[in-house]
N, C-alpha and C. Protein backbone atom coordinates (compact mmCIF):
# COMPACT_ATOMS: atom_id res chain seq x y z
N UNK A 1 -26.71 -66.62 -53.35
CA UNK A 1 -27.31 -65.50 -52.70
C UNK A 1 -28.65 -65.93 -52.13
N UNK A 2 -28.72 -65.88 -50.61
CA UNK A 2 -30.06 -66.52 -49.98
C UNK A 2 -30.78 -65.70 -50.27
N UNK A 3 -30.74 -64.41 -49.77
CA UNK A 3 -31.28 -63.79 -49.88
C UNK A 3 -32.54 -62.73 -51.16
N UNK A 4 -31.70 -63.09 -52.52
CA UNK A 4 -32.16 -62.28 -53.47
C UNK A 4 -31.66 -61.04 -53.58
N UNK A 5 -30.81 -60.25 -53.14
CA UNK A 5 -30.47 -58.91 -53.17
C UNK A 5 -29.34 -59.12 -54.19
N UNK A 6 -28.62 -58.21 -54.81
CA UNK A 6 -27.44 -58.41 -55.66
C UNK A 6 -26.23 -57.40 -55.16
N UNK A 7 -24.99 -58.05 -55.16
CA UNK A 7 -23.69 -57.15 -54.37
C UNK A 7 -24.29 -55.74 -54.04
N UNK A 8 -24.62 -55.01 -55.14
CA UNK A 8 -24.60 -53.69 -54.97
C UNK A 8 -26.34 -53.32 -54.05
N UNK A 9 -27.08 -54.11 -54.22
CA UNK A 9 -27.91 -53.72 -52.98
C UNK A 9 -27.83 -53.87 -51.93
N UNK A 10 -26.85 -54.42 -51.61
CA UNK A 10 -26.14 -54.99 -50.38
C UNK A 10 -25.34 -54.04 -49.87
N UNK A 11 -24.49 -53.30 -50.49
CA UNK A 11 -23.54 -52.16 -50.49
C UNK A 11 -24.37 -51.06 -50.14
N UNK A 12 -25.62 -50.68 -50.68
CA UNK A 12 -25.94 -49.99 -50.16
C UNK A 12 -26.74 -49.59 -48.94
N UNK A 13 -27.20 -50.76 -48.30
CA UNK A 13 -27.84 -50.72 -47.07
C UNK A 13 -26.63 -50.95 -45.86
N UNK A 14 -25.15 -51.18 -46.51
CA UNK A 14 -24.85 -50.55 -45.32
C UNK A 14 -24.49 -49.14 -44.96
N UNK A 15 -24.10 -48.89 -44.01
CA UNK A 15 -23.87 -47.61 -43.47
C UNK A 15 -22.71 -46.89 -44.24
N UNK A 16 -23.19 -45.33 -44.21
CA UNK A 16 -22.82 -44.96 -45.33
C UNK A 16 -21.99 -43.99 -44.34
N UNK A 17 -20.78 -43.50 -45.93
CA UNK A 17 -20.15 -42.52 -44.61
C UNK A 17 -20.79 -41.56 -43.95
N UNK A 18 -20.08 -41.06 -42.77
CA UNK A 18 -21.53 -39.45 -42.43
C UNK A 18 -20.93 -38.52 -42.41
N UNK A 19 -21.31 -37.82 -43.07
CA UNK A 19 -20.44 -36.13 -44.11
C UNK A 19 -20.78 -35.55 -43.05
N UNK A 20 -21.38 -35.23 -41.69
CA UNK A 20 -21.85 -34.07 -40.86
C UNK A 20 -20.54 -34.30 -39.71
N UNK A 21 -20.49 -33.57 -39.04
CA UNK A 21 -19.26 -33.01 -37.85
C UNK A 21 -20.47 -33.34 -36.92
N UNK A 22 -20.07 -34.32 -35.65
CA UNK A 22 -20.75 -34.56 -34.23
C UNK A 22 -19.92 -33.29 -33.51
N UNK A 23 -20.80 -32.28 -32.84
CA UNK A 23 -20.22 -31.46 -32.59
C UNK A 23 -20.73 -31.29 -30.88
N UNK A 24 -21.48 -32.76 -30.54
CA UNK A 24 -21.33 -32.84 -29.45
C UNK A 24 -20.41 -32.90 -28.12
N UNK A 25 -19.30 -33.83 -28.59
CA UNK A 25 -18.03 -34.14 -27.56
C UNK A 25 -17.45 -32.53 -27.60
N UNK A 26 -17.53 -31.71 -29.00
CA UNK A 26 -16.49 -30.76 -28.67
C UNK A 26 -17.25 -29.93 -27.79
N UNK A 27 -18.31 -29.74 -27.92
CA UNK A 27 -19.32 -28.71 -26.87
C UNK A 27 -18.84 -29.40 -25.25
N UNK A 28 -19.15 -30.54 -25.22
CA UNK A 28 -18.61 -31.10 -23.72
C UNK A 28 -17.56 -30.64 -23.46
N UNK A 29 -16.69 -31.08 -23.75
CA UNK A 29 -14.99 -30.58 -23.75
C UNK A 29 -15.18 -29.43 -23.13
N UNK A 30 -15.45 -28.32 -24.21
CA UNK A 30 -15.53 -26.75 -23.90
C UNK A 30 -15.98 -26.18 -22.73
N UNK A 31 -17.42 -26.85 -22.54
CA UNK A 31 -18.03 -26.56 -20.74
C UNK A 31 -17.23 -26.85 -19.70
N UNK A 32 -16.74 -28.34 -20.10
CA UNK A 32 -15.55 -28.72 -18.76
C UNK A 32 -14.54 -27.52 -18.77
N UNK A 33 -13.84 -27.18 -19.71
CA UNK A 33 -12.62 -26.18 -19.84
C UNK A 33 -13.35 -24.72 -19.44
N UNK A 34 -14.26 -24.94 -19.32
CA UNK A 34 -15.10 -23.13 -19.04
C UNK A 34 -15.19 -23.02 -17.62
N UNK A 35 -16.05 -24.30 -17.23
CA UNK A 35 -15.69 -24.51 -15.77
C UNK A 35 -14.61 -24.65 -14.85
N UNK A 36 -13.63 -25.09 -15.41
CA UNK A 36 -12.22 -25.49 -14.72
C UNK A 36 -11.69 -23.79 -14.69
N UNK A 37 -11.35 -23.15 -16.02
CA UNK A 37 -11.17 -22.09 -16.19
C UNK A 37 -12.22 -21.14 -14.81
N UNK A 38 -13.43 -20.95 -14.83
CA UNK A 38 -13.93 -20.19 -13.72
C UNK A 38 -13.91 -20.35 -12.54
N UNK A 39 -13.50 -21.73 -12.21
CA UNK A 39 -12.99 -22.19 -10.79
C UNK A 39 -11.59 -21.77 -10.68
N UNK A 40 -10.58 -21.63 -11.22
CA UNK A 40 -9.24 -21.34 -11.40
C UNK A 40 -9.14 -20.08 -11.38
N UNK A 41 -9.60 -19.16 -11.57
CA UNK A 41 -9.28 -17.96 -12.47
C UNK A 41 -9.51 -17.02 -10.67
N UNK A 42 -9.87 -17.60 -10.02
CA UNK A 42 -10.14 -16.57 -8.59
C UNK A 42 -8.97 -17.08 -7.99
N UNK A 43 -8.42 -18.22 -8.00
CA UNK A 43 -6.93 -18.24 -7.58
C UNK A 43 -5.45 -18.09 -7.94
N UNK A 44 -5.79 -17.22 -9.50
CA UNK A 44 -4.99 -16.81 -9.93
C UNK A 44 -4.49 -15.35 -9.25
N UNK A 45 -5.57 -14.87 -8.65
CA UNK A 45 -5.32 -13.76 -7.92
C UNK A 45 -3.92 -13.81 -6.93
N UNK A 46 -3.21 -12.72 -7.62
CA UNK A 46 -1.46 -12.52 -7.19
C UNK A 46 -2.01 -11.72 -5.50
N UNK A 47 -1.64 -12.49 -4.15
CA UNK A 47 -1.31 -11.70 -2.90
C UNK A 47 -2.30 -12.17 -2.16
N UNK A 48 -2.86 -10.94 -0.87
CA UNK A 48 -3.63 -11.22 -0.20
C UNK A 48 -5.14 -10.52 -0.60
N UNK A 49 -6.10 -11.19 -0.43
CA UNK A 49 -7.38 -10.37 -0.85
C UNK A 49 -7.73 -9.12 0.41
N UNK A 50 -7.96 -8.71 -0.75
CA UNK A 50 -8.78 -7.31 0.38
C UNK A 50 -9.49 -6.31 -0.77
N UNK A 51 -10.18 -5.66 0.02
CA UNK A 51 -10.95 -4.86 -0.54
C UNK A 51 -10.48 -3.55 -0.65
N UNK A 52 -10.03 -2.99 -1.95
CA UNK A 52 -9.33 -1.87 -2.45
C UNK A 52 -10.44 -0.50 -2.67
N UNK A 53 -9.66 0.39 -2.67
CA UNK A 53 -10.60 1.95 -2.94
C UNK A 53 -11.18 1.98 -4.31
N UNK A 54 -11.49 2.80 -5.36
CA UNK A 54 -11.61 2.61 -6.24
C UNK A 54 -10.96 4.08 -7.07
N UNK A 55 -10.52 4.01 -7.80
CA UNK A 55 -9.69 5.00 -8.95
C UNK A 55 -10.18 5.14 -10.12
N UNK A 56 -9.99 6.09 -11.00
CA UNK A 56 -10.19 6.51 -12.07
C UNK A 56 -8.95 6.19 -13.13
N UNK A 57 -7.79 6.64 -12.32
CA UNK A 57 -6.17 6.61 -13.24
C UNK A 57 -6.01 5.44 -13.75
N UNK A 58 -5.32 5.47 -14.87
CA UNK A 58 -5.15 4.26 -15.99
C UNK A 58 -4.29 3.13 -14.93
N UNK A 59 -3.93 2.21 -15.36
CA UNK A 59 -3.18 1.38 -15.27
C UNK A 59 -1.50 1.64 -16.35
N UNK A 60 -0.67 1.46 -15.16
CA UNK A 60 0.95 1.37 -15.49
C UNK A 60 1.50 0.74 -16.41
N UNK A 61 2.08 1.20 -17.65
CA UNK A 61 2.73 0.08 -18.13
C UNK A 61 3.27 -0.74 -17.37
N UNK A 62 3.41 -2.43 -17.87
CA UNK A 62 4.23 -2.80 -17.21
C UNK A 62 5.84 -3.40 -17.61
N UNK A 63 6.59 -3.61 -16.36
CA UNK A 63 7.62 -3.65 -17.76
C UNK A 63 8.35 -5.12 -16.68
N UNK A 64 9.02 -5.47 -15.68
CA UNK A 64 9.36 -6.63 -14.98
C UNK A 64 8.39 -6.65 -13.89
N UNK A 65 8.60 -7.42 -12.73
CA UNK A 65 8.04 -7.84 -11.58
C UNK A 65 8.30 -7.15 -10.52
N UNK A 66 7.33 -6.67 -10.43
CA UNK A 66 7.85 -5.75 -9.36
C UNK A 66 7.29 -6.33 -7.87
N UNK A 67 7.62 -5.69 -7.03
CA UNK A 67 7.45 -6.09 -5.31
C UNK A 67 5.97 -5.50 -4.62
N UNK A 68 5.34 -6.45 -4.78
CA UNK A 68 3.90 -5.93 -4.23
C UNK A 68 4.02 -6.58 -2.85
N UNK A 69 3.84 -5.05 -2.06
CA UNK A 69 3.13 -5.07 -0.89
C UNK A 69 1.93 -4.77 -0.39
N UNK A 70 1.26 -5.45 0.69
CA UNK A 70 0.01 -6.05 0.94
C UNK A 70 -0.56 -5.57 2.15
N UNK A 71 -1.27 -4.44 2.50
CA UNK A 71 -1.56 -4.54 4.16
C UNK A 71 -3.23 -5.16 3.94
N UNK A 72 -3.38 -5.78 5.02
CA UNK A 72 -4.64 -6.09 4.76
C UNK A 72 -5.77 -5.49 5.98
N UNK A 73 -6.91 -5.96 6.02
CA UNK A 73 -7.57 -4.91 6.96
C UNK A 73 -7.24 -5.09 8.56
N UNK A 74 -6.68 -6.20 9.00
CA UNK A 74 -6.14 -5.97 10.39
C UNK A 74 -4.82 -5.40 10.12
N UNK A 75 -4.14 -4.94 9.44
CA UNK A 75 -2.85 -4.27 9.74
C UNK A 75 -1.54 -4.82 9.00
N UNK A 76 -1.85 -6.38 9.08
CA UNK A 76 -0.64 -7.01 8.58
C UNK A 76 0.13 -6.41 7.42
N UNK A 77 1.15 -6.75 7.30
CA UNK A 77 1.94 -6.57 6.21
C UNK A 77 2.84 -7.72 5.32
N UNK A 78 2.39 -7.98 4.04
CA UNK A 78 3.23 -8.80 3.44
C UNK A 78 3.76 -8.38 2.22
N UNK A 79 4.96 -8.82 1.93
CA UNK A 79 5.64 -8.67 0.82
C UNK A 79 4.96 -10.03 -0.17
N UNK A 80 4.80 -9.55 -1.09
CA UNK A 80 3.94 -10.95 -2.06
C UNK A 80 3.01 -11.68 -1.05
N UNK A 81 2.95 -12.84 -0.98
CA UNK A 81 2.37 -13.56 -0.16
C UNK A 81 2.88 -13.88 1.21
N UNK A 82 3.92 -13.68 1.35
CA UNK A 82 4.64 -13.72 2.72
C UNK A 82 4.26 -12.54 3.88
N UNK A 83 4.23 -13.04 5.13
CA UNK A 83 3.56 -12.12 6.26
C UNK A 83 4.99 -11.64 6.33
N UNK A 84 4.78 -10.71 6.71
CA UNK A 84 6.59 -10.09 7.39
C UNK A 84 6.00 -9.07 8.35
N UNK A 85 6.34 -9.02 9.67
CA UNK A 85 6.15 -8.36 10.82
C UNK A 85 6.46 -6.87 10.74
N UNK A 86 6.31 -5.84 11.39
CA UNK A 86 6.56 -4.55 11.10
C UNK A 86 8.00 -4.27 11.15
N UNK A 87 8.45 -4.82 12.24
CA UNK A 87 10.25 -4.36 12.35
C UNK A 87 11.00 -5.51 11.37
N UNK A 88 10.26 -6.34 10.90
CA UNK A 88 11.63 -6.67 9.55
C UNK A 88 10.75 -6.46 8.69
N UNK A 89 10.36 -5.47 8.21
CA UNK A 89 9.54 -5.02 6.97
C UNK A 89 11.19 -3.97 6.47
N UNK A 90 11.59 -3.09 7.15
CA UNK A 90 12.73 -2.26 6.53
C UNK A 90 13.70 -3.27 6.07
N UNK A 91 14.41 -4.28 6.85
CA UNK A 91 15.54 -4.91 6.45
C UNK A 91 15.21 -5.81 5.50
N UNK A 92 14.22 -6.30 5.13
CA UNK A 92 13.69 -6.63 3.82
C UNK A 92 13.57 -6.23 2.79
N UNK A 93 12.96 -5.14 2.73
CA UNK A 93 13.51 -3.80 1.47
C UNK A 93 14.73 -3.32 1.42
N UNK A 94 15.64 -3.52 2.53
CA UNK A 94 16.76 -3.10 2.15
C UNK A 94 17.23 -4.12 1.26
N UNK A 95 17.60 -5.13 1.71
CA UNK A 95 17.70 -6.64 0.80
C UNK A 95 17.28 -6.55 -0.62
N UNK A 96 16.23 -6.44 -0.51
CA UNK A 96 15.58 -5.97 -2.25
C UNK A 96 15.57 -5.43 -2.72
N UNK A 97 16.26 -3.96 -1.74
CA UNK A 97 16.92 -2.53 -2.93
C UNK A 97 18.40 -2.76 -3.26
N UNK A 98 18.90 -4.23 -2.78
CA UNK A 98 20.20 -4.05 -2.71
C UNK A 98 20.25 -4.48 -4.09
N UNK A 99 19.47 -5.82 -4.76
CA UNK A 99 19.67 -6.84 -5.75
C UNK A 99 18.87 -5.14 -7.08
N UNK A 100 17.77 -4.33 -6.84
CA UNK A 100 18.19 -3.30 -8.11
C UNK A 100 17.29 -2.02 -7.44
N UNK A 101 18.00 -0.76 -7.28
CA UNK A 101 16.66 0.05 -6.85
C UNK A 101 16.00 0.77 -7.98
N UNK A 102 15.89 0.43 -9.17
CA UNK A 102 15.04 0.57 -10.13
C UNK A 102 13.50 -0.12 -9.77
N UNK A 103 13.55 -1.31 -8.79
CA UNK A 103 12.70 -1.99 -8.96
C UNK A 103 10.93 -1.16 -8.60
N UNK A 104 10.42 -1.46 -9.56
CA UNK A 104 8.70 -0.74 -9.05
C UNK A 104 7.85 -1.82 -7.80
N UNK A 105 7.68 -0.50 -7.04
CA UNK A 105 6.89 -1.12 -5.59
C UNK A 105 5.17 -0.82 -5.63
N UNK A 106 4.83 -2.14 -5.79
CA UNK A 106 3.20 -1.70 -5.81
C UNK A 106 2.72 -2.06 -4.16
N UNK A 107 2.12 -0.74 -3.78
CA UNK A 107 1.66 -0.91 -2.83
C UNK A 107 -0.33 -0.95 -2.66
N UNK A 108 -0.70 -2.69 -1.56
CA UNK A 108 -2.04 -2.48 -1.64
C UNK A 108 -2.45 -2.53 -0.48
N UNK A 109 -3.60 -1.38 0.26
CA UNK A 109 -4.06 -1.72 1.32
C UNK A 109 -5.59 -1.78 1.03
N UNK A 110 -6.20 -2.35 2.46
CA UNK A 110 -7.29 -2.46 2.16
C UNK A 110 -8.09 -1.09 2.94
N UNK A 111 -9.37 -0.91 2.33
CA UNK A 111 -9.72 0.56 2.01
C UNK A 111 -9.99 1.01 3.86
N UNK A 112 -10.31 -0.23 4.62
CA UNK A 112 -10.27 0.24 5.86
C UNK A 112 -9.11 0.38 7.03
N UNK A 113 -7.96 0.12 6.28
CA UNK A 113 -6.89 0.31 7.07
C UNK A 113 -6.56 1.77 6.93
N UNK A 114 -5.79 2.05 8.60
CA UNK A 114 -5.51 3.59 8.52
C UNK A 114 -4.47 4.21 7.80
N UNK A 115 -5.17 5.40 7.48
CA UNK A 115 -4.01 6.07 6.84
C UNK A 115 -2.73 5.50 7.12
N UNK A 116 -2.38 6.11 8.44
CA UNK A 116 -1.20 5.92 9.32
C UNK A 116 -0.69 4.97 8.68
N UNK A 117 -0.92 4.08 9.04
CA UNK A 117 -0.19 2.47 9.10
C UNK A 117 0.28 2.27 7.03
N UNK A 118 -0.53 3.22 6.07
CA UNK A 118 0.09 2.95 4.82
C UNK A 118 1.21 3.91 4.70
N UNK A 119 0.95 5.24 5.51
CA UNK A 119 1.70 6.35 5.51
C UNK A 119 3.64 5.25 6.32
N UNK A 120 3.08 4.42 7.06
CA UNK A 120 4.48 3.85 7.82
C UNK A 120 5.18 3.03 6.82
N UNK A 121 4.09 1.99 5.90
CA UNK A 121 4.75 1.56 5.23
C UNK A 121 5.46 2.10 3.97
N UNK A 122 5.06 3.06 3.68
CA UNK A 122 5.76 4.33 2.37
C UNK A 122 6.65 4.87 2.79
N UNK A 123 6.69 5.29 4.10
CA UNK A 123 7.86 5.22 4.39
C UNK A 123 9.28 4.59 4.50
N UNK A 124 8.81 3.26 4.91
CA UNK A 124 9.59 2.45 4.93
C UNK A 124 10.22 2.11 3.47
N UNK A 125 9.42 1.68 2.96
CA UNK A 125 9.71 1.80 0.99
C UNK A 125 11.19 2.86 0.63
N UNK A 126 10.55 4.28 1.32
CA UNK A 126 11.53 5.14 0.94
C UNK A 126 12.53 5.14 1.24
N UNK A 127 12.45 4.97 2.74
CA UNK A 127 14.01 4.70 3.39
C UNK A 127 15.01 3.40 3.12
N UNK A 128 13.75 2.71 2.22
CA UNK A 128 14.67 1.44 1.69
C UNK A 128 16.07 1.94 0.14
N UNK A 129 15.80 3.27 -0.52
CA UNK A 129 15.65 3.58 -1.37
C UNK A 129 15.31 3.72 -2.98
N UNK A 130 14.11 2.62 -2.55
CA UNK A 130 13.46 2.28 -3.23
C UNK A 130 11.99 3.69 -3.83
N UNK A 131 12.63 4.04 -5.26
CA UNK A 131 11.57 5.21 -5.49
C UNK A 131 10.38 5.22 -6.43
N UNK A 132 10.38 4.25 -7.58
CA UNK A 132 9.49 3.69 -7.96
C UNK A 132 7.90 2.99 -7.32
N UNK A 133 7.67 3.68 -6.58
CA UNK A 133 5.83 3.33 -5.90
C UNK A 133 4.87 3.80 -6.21
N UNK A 134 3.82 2.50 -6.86
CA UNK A 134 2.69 3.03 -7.23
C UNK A 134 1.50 2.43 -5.81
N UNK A 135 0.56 3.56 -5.54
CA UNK A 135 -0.82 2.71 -4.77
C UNK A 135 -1.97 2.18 -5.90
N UNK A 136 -1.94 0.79 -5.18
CA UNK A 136 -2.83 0.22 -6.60
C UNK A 136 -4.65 0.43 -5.63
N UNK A 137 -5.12 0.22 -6.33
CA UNK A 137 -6.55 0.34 -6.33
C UNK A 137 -7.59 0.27 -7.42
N UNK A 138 -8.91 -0.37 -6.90
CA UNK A 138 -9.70 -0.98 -8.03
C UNK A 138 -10.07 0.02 -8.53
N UNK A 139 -10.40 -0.43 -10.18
CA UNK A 139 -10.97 0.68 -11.25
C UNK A 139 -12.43 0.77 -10.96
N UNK A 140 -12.90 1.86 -11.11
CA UNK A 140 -14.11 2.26 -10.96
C UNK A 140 -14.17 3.73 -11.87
N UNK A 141 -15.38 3.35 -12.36
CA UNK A 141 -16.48 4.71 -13.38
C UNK A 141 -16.52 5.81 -12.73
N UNK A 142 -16.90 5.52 -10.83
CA UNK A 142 -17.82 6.84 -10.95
C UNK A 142 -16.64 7.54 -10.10
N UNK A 143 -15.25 7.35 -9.50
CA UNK A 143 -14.34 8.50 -9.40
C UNK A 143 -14.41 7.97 -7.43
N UNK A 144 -14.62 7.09 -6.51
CA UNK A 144 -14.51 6.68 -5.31
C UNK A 144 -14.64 5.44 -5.10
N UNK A 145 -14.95 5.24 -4.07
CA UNK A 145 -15.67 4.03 -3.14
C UNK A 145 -15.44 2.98 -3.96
């Protein structure tokens, strides 16, 4: 022994186990996944964006997938994400009342499109015979806008 120390003083200057949790990496981790998550979470948004009225009424149970339609503030009309033009907007719902007409039709426009033009597409819905339609619109406290 060059040194003078004996086995067990030796043993103990080395490194000892470390009883504490580094709870650094998991904090990293978590921020990345918080961030990814808040970058993600605006394109989870189902359709086309637009700016909805605001409502008081609860929200629908839900029970399958139903057929959301979309006008947005120039007029357009889409079924889910798909544009569909005004004159094959009916033969499209017919198609999709054929496969179940149980199916629920959520309809969304945006708050500056005209009456008219939601009044055409509810129509169309109906004459598809499709009777299940709800108008969706954002929740809000104070009962408008």
């Amino acid at each position: 022994m060059a040194t003078g120390a004996t086995p067990s003083a030796r043993r103990s200057r080395r490194a000892m186990p470390m009883s504490e949790i580094n709870v650094t990496p998991l904090v990293d981790v978590m921020l990345v996944l918080l961030i990814i998550f808040m970058v993600a979470a605006p394109l989870l948004v189902a359709g086309v964006p637009l700016d909805l009225p605001g409502s008081r009424a609860k929200a629908l149970p839900n029970e399958d997938k139903p057929i959301a339609i979309s006008i947005d503030a120039r007029g357009r009309t889409f079924i889910g994400e798909d544009e569909v033009p005004r004159d094959e907007l009916r033969p499209r719902l017919d198609r999709l009342a054929a496969q179940s007409r149980d199916k629920r039709v959520l309809v969304r426009a945006d708050r500056s499109v005209d009456y008219g033009t939601v009044l055409g597409v509810l129509g169309e819905v109906a004459g598809a015979g499709l009777t299940k339609v709800s108008l969706i619109a954002r929740p809000t406290n104070r009962g408008g806008a």
